[in-house]
N, C-alpha and C. Protein backbone atom coordinates (compact mmCIF):
# COMPACT_ATOMS: atom_id res chain seq x y z
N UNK A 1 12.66 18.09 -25.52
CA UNK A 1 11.80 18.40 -26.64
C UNK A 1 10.42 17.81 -26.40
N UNK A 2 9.44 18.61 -26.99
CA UNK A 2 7.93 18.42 -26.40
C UNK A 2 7.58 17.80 -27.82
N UNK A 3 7.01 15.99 -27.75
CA UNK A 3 6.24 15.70 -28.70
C UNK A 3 4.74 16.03 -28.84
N UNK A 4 4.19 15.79 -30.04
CA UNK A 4 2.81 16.54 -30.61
C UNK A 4 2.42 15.15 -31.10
N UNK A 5 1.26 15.35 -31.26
CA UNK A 5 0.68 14.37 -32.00
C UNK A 5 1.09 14.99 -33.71
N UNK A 6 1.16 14.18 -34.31
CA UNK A 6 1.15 14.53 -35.61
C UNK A 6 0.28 15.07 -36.86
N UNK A 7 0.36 16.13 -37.61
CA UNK A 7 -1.08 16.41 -38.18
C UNK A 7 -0.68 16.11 -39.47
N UNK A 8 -1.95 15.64 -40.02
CA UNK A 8 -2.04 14.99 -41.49
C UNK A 8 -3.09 15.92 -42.05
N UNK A 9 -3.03 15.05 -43.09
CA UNK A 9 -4.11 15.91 -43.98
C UNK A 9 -5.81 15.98 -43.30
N UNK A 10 -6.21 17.22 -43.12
CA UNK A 10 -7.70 17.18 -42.20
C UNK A 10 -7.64 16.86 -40.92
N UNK A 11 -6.34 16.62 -40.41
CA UNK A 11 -6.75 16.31 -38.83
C UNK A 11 -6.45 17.52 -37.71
N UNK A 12 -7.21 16.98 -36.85
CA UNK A 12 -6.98 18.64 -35.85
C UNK A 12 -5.90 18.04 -34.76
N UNK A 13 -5.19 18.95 -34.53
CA UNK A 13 -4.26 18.86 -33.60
C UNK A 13 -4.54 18.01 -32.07
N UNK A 14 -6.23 18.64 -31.64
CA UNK A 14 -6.24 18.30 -30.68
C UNK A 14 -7.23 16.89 -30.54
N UNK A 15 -6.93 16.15 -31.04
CA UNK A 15 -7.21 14.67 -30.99
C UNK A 15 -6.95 13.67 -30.17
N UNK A 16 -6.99 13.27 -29.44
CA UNK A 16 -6.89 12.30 -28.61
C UNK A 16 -6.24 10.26 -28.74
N UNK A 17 -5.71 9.85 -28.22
CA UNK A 17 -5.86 8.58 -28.78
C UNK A 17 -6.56 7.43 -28.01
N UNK A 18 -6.68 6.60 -28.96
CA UNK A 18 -7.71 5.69 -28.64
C UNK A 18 -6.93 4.64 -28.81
N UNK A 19 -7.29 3.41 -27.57
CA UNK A 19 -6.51 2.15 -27.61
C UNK A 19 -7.29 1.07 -28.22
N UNK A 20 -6.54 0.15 -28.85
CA UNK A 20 -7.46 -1.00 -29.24
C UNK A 20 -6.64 -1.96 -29.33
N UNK A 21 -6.88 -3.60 -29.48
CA UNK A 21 -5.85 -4.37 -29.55
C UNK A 21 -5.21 -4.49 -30.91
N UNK A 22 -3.77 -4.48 -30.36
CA UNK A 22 -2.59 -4.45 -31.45
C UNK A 22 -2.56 -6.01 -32.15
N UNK A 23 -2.16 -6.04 -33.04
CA UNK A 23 -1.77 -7.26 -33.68
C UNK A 23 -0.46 -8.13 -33.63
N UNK A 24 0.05 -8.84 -33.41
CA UNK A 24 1.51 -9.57 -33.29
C UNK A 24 2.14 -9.30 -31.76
N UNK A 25 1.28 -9.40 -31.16
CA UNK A 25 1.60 -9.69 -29.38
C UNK A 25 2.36 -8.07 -28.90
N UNK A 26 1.55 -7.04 -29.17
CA UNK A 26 1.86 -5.58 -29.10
C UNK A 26 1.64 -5.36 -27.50
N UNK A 27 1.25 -6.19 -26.99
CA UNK A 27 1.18 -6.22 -25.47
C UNK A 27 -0.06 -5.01 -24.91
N UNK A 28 -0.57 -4.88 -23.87
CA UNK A 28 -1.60 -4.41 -23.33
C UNK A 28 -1.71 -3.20 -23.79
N UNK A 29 -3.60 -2.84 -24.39
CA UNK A 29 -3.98 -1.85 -24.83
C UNK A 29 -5.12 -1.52 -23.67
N UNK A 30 -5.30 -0.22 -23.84
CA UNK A 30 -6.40 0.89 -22.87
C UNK A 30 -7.20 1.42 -24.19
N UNK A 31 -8.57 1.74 -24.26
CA UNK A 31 -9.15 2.75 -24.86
C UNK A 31 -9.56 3.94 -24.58
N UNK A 32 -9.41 4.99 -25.28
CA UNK A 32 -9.72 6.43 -24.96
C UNK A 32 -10.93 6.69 -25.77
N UNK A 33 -11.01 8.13 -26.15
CA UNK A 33 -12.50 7.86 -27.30
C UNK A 33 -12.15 9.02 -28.30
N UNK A 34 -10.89 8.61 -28.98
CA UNK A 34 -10.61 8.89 -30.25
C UNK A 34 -10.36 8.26 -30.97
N UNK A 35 -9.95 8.88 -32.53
CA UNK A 35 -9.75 8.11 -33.74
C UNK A 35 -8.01 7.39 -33.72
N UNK A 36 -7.45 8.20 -32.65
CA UNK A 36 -6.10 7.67 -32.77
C UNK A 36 -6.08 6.42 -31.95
N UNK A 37 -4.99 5.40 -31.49
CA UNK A 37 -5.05 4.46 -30.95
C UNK A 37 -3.34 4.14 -30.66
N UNK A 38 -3.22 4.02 -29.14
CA UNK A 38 -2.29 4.40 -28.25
C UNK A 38 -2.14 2.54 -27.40
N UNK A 39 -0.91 1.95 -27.85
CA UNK A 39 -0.43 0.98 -27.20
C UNK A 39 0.81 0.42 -26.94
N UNK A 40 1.07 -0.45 -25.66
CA UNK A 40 1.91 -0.66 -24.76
C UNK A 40 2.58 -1.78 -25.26
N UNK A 41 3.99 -1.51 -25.72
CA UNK A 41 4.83 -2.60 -26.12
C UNK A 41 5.77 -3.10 -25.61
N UNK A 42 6.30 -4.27 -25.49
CA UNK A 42 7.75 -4.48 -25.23
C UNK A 42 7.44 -5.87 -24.53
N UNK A 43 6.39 -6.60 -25.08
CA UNK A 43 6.30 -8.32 -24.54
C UNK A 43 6.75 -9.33 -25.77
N UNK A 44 7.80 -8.99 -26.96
CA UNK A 44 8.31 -9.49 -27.88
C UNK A 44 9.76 -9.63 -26.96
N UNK A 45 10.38 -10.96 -27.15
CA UNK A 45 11.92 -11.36 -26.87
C UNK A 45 12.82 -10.92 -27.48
N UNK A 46 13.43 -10.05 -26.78
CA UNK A 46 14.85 -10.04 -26.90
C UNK A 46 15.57 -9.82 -26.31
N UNK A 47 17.20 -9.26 -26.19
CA UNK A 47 18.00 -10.06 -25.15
C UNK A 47 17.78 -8.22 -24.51
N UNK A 48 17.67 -8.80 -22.73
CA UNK A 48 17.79 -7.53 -21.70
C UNK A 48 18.67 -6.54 -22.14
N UNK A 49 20.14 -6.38 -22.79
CA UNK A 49 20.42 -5.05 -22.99
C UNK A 49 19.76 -4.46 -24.01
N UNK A 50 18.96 -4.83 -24.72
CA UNK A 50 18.20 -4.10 -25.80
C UNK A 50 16.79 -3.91 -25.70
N UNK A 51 16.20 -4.69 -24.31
CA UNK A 51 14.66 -4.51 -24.24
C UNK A 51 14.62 -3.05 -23.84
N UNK A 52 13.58 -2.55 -24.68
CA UNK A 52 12.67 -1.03 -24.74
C UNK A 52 11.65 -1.06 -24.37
N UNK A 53 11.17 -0.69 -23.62
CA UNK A 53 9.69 -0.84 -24.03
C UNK A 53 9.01 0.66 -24.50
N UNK A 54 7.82 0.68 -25.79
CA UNK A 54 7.76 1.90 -26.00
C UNK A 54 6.13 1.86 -26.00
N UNK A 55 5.54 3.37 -26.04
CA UNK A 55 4.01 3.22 -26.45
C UNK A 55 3.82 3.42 -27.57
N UNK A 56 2.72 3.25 -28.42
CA UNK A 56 2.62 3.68 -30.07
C UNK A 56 1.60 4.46 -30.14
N UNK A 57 1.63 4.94 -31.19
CA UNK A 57 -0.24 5.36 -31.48
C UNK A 57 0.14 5.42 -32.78
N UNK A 58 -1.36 4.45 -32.76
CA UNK A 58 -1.82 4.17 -34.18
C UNK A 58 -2.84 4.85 -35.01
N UNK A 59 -3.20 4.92 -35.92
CA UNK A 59 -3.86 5.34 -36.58
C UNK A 59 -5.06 4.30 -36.75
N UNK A 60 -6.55 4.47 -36.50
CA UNK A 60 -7.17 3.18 -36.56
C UNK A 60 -8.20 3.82 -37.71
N UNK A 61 -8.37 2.53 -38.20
CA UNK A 61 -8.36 0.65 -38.29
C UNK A 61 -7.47 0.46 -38.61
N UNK A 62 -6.32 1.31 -39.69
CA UNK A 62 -5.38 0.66 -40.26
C UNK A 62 -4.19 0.12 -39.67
N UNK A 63 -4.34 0.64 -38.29
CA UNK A 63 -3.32 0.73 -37.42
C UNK A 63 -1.81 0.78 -38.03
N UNK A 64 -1.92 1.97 -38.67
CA UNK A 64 -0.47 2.85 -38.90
C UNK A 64 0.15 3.24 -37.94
N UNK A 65 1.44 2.76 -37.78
CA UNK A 65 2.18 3.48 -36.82
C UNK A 65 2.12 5.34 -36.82
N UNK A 66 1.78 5.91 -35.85
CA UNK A 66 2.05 7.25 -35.91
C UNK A 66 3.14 7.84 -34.86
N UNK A 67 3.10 7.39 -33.62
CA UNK A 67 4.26 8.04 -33.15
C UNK A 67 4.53 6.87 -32.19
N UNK A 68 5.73 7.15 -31.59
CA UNK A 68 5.73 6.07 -30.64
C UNK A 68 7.07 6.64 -29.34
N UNK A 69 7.03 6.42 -28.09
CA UNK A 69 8.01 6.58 -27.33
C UNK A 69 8.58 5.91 -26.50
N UNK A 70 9.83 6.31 -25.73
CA UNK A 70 10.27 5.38 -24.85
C UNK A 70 9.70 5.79 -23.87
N UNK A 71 8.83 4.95 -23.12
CA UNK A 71 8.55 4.47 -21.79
C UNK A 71 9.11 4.13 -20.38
N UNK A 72 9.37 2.78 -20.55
CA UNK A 72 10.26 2.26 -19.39
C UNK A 72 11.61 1.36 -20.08
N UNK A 73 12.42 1.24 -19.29
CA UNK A 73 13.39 0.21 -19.50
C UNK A 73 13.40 -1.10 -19.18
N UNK A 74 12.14 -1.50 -19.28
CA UNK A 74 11.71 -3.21 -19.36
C UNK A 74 10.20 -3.02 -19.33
N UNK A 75 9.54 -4.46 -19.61
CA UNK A 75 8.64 -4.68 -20.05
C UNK A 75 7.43 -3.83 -19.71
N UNK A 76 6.63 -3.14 -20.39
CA UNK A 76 5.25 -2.54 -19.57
C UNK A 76 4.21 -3.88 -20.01
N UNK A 77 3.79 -3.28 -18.63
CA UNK A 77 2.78 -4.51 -18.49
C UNK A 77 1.16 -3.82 -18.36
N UNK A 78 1.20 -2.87 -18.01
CA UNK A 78 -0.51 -1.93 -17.94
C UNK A 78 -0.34 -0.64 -18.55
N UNK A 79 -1.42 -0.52 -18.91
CA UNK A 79 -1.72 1.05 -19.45
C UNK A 79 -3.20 1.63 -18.95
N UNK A 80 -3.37 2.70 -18.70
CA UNK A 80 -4.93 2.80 -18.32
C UNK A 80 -4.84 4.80 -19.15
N UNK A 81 -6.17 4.83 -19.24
CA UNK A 81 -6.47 5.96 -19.51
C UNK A 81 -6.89 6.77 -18.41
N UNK A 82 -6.74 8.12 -17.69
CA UNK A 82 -7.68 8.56 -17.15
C UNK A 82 -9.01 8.88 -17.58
N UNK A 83 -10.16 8.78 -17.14
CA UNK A 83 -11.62 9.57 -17.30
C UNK A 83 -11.65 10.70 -18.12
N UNK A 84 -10.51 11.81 -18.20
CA UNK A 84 -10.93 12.91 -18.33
C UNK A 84 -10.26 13.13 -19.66
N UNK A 85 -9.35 11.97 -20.15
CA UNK A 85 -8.55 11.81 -21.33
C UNK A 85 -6.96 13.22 -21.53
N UNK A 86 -7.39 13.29 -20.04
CA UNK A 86 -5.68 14.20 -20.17
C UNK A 86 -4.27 13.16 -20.31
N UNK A 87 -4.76 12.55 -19.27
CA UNK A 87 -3.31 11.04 -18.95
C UNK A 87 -3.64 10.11 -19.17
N UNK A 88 -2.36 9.28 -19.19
CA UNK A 88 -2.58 7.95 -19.41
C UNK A 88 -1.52 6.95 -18.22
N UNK A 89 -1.66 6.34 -17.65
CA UNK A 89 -0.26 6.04 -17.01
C UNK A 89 -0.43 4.70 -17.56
N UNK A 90 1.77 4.31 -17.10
CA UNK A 90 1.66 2.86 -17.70
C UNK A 90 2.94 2.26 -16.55
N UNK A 91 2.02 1.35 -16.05
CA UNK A 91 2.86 0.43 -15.09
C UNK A 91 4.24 -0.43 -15.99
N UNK A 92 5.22 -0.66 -15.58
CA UNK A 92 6.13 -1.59 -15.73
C UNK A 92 7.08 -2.64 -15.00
N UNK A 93 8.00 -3.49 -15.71
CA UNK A 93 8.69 -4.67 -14.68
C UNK A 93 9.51 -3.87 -13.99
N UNK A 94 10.03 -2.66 -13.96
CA UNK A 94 10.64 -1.60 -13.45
C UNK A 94 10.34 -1.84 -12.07
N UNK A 95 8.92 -1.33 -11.81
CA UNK A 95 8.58 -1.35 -10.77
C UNK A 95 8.12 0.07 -10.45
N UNK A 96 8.00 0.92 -11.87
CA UNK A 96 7.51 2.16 -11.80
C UNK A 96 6.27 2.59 -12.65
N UNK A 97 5.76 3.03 -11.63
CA UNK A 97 4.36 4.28 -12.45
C UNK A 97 4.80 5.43 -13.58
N UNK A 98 4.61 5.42 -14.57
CA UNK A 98 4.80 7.00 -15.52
C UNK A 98 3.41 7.41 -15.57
N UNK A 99 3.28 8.59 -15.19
CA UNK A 99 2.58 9.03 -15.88
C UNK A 99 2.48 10.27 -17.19
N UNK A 100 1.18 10.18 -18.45
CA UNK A 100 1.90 10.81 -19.35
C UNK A 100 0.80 11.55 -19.69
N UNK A 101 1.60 12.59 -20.08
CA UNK A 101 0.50 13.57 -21.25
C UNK A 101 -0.06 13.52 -22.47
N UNK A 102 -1.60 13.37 -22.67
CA UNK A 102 -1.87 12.81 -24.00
C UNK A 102 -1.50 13.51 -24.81
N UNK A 103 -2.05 15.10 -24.95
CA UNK A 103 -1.64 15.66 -25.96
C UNK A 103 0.11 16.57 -25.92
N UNK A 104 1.01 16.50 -25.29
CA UNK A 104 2.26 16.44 -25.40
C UNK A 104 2.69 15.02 -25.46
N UNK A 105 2.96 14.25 -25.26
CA UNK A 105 3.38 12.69 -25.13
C UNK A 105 4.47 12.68 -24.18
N UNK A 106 4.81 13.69 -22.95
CA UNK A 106 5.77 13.92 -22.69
C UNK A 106 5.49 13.15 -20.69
N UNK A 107 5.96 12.76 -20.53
CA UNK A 107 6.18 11.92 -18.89
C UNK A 107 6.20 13.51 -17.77
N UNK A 108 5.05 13.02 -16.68
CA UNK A 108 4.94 14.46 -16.62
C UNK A 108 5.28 13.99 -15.39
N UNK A 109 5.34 12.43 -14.49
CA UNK A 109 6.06 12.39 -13.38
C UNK A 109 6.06 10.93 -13.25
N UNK A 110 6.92 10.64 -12.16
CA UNK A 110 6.74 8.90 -12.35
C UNK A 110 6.14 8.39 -10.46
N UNK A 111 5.86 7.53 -10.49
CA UNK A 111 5.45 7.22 -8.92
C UNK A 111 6.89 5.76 -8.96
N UNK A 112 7.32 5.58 -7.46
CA UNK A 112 8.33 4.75 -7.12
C UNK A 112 8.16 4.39 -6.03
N UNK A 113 6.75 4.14 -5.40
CA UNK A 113 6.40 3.30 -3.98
C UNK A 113 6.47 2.21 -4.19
N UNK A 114 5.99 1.23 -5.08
CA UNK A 114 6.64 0.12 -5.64
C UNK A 114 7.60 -0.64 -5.54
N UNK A 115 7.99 -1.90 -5.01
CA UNK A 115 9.29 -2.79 -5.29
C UNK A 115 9.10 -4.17 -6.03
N UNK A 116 7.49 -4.62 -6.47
CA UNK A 116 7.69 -5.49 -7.33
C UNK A 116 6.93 -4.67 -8.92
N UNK A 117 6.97 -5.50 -9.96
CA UNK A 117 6.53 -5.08 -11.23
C UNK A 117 5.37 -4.66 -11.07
N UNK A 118 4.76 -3.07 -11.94
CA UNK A 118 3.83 -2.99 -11.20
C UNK A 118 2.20 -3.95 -12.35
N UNK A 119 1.56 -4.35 -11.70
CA UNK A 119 0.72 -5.38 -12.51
C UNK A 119 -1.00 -5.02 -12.82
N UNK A 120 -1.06 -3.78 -12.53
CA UNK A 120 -2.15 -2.93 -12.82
C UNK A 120 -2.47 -1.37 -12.31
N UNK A 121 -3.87 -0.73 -12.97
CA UNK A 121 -3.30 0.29 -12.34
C UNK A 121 -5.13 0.68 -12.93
N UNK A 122 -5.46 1.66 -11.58
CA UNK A 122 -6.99 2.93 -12.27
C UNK A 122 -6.97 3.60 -11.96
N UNK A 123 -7.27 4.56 -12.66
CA UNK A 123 -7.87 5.97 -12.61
C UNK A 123 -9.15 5.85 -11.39
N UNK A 124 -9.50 7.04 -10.81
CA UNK A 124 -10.84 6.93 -9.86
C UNK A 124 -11.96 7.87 -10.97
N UNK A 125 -12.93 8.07 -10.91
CA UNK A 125 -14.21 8.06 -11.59
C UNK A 125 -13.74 9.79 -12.57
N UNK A 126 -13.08 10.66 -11.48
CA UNK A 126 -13.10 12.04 -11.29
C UNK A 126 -11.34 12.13 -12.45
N UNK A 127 -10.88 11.44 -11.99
CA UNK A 127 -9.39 11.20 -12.83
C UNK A 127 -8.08 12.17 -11.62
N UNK A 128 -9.05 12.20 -10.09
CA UNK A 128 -8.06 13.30 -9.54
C UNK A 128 -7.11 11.86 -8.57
N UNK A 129 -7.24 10.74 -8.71
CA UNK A 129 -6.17 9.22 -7.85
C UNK A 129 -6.12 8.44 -8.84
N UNK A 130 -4.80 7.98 -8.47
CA UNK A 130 -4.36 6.55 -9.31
C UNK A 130 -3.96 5.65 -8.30
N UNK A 131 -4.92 4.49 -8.64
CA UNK A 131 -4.25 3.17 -7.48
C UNK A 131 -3.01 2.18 -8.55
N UNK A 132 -2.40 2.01 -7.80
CA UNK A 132 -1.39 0.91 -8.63
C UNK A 132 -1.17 -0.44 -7.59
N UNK A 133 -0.69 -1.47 -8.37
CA UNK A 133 -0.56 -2.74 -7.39
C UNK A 133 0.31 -3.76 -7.77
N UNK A 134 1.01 -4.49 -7.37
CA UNK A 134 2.10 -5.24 -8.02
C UNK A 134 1.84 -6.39 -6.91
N UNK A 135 3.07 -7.27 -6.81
CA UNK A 135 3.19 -8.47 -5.76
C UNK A 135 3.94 -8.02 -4.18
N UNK A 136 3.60 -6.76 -4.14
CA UNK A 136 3.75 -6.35 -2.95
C UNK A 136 2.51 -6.14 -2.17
N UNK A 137 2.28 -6.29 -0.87
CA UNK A 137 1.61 -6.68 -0.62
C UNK A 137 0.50 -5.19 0.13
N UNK A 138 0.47 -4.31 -0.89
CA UNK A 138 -0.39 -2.87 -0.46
C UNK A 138 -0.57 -2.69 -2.02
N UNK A 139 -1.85 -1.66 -1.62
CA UNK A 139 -1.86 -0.98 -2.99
C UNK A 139 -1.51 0.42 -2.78
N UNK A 140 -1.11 0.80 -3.81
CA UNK A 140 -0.40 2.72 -3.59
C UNK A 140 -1.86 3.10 -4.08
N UNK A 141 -2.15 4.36 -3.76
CA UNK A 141 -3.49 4.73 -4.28
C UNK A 141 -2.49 6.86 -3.98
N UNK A 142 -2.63 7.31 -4.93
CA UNK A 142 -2.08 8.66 -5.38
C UNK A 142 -2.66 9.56 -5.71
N UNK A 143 -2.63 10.79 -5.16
CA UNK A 143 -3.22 11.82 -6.12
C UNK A 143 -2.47 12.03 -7.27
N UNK A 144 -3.32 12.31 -8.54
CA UNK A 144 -2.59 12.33 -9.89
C UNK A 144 -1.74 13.68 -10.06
N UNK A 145 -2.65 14.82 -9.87
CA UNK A 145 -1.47 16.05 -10.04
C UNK A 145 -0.09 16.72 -9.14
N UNK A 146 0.10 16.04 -7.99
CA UNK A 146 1.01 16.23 -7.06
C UNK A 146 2.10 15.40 -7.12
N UNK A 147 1.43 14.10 -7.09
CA UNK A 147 1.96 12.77 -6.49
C UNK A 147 2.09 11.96 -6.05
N UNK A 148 1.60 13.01 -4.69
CA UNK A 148 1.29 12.53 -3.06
C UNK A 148 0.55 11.33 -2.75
N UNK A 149 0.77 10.43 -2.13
CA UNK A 149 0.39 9.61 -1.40
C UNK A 149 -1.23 9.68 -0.11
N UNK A 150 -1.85 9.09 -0.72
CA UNK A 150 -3.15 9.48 -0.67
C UNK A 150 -3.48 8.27 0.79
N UNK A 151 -3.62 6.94 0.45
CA UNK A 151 -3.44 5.76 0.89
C UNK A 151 -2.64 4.72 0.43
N UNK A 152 -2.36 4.14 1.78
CA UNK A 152 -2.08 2.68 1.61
C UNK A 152 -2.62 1.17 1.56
N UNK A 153 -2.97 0.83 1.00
CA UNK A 153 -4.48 -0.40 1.39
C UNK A 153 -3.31 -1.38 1.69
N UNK A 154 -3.48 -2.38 3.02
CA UNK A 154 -2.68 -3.19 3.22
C UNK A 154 -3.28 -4.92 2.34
N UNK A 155 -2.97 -5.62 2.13
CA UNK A 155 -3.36 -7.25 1.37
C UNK A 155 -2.16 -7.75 1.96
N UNK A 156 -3.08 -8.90 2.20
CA UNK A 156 -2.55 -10.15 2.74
C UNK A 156 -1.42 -10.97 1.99
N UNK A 157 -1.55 -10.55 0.54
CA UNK A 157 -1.23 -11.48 -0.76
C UNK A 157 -0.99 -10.48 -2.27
N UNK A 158 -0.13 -10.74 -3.22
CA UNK A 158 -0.10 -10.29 -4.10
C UNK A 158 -1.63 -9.45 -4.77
N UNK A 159 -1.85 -8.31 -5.40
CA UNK A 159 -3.11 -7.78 -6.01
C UNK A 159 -2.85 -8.10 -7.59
N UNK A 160 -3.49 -8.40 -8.08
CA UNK A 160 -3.41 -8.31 -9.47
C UNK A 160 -4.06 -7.53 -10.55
N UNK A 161 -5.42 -7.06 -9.92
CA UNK A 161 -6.10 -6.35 -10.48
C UNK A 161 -6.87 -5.12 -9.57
N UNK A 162 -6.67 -3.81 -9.95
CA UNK A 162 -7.60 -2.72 -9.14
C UNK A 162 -8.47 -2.23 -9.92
N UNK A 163 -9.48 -1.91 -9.59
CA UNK A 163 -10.81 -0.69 -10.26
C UNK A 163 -11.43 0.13 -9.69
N UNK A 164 -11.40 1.12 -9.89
CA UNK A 164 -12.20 2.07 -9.30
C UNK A 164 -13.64 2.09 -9.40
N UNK A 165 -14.86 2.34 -9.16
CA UNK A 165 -15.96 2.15 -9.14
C UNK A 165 -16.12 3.87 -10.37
N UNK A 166 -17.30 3.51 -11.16
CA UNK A 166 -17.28 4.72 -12.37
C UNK A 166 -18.00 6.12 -11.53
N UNK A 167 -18.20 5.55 -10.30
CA UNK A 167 -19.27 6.91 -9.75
C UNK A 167 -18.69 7.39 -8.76
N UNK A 168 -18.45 6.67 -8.02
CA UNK A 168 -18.04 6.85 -6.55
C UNK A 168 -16.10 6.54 -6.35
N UNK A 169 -15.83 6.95 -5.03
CA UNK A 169 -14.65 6.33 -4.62
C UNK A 169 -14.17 5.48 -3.59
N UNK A 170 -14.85 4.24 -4.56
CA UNK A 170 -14.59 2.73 -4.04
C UNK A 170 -13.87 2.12 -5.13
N UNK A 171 -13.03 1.47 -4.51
CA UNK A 171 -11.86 0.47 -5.14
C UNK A 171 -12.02 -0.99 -4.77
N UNK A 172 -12.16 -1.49 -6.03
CA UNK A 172 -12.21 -2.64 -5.57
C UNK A 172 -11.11 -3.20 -6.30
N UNK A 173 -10.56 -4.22 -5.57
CA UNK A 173 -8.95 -5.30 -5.85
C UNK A 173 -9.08 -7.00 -5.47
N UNK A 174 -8.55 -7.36 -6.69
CA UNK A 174 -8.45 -8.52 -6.21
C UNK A 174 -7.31 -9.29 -5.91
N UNK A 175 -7.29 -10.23 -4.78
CA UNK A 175 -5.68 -10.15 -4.53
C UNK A 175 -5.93 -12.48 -4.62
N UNK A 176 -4.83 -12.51 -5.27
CA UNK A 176 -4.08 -13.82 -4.75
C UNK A 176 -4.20 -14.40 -3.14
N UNK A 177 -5.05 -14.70 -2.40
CA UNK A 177 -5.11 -15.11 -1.33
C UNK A 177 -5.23 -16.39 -1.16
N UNK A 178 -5.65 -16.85 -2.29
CA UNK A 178 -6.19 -18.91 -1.80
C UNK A 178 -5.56 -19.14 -1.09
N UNK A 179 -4.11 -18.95 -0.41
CA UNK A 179 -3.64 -19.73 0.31
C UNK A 179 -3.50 -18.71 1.14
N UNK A 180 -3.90 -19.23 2.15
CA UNK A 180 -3.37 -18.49 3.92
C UNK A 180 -4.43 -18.24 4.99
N UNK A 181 -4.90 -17.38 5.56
CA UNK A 181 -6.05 -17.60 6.60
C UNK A 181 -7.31 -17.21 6.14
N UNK A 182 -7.25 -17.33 4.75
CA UNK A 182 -8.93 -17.35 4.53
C UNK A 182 -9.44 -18.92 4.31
N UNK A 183 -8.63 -19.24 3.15
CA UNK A 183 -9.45 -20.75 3.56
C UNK A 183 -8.52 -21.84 2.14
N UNK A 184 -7.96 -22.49 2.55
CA UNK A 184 -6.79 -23.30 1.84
C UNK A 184 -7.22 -24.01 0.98
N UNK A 185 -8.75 -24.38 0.70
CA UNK A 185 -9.38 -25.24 -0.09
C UNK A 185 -9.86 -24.61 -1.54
N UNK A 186 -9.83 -23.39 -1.90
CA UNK A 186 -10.54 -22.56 -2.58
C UNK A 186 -9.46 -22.74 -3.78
N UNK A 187 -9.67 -22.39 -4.46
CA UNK A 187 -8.91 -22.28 -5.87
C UNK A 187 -8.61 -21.08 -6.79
N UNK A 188 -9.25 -19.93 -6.05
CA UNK A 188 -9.21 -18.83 -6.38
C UNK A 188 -8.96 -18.03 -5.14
N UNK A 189 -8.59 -16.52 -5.40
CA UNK A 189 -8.13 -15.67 -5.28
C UNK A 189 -9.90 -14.64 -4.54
N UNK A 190 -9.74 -13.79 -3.88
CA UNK A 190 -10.93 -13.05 -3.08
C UNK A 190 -11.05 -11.45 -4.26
N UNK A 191 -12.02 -10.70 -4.19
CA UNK A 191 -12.36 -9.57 -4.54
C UNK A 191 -12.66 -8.43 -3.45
N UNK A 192 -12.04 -7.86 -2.85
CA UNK A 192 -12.41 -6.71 -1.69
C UNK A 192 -12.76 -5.48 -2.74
N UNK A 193 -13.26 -4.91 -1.16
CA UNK A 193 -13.18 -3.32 -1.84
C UNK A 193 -12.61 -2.00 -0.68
N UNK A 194 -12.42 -1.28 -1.40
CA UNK A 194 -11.77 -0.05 -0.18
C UNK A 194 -12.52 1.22 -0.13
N UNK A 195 -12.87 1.39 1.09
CA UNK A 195 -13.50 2.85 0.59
C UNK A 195 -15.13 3.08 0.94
N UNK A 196 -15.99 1.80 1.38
CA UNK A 196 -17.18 1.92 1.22
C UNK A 196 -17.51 2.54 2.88
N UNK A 197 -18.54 3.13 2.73
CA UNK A 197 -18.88 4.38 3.84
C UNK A 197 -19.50 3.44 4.86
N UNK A 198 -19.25 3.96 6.04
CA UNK A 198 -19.40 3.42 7.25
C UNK A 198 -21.18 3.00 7.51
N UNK A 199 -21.83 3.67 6.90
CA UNK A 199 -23.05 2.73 7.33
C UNK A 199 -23.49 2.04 6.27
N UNK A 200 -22.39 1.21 4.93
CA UNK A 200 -23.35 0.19 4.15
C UNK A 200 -23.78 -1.32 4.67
């Protein structure tokens, strides 16, 4: 069965949602640039055979629940919007990519290159790749409408965070390295990037 967004009184079907932060530890929100508001739950305790994790969309400011679905079967930990406000994907402790349809709400494929939780995730400027990254030590970088495997960026060290650059297609990641052959004294973690053209 194909979910809809829901129509109320005066609203148009084709609306979009918009993320904002949830209240009572609703776990990681994305923004889109509508009136609705779309977020990632399931960082409240309770015991593993009953953790859900679902997305919501709210109704903002009042943040009314309006619809909400199942996701993954443990915790999501990222959500991102694409650019173009068709998708949204949402990383989890799974160790899987969904990606979803805004205006059906329906999972239109999942990515499974992954073997640790995945711990972030972007869209590229155009919304046609998704990089994802967990404590494994590559980032998956995907085309969005196929699937396919685009690149592999190798890291030395867990990534925690990826971004795509808003213009171009450069990625930049930052990975957990303080410790190992860059330099043992540092206290932080390095920022690379992938992608930049051979004569910068």
């Amino acid at each position: 069965m194909r979910h809809r967004w829901p129509q109320g009184r005066g609203e148009q079907q084709s609306r979009r949602p918009t993320l904002r932060h949830l209240p009572n530890n609703a776990g990681p929100t994305e923004h889109s640039s509508t009136p609705y508001l779309l977020g990632a739950a399931g960082h409240q305790p309770c015991p593993p055979a009953v953790q859900r994790v679902t997305s919501a969309a709210r109704r903002y400011p009042e943040l009314k629940p309006i619809q909400s679905i199942n996701a993954h079967p443990s915790n999501c930990i990222c959500i991102k919007f694409d650019p173009t406000g068709r998708y949204f994907a949402t990383g989890s402790a799974d160790a899987l990519v969904s990606l979803w349809d805004v205006d059906e709400l329906v999972c239109v494929r999942c990515f499974s290159r992954l073997d640790w939780p995945v711990r972030t995730l972007s869209f590229s400027h155009d919304g046609k790749m998704l990089a994802s990254a967990s404590e494994d030590h590559f980032i998956d970088i995907c085309e969005v409408e196929t699937g396919e495997k685009l690149w592999e960026v190798q890291c030395d060290s867990p990534t925690f965070t990826v971004a795509f650059h808003p213009k171009r297609p450069l990625l930049a990641y930052a990975c957990d390295d303080k410790e190992g052959k860059y330099d043992n004294t540092r206290e932080s973690g390095t920022v690379k990037l992938f992608g930049l053209p051979n004569d910068s």
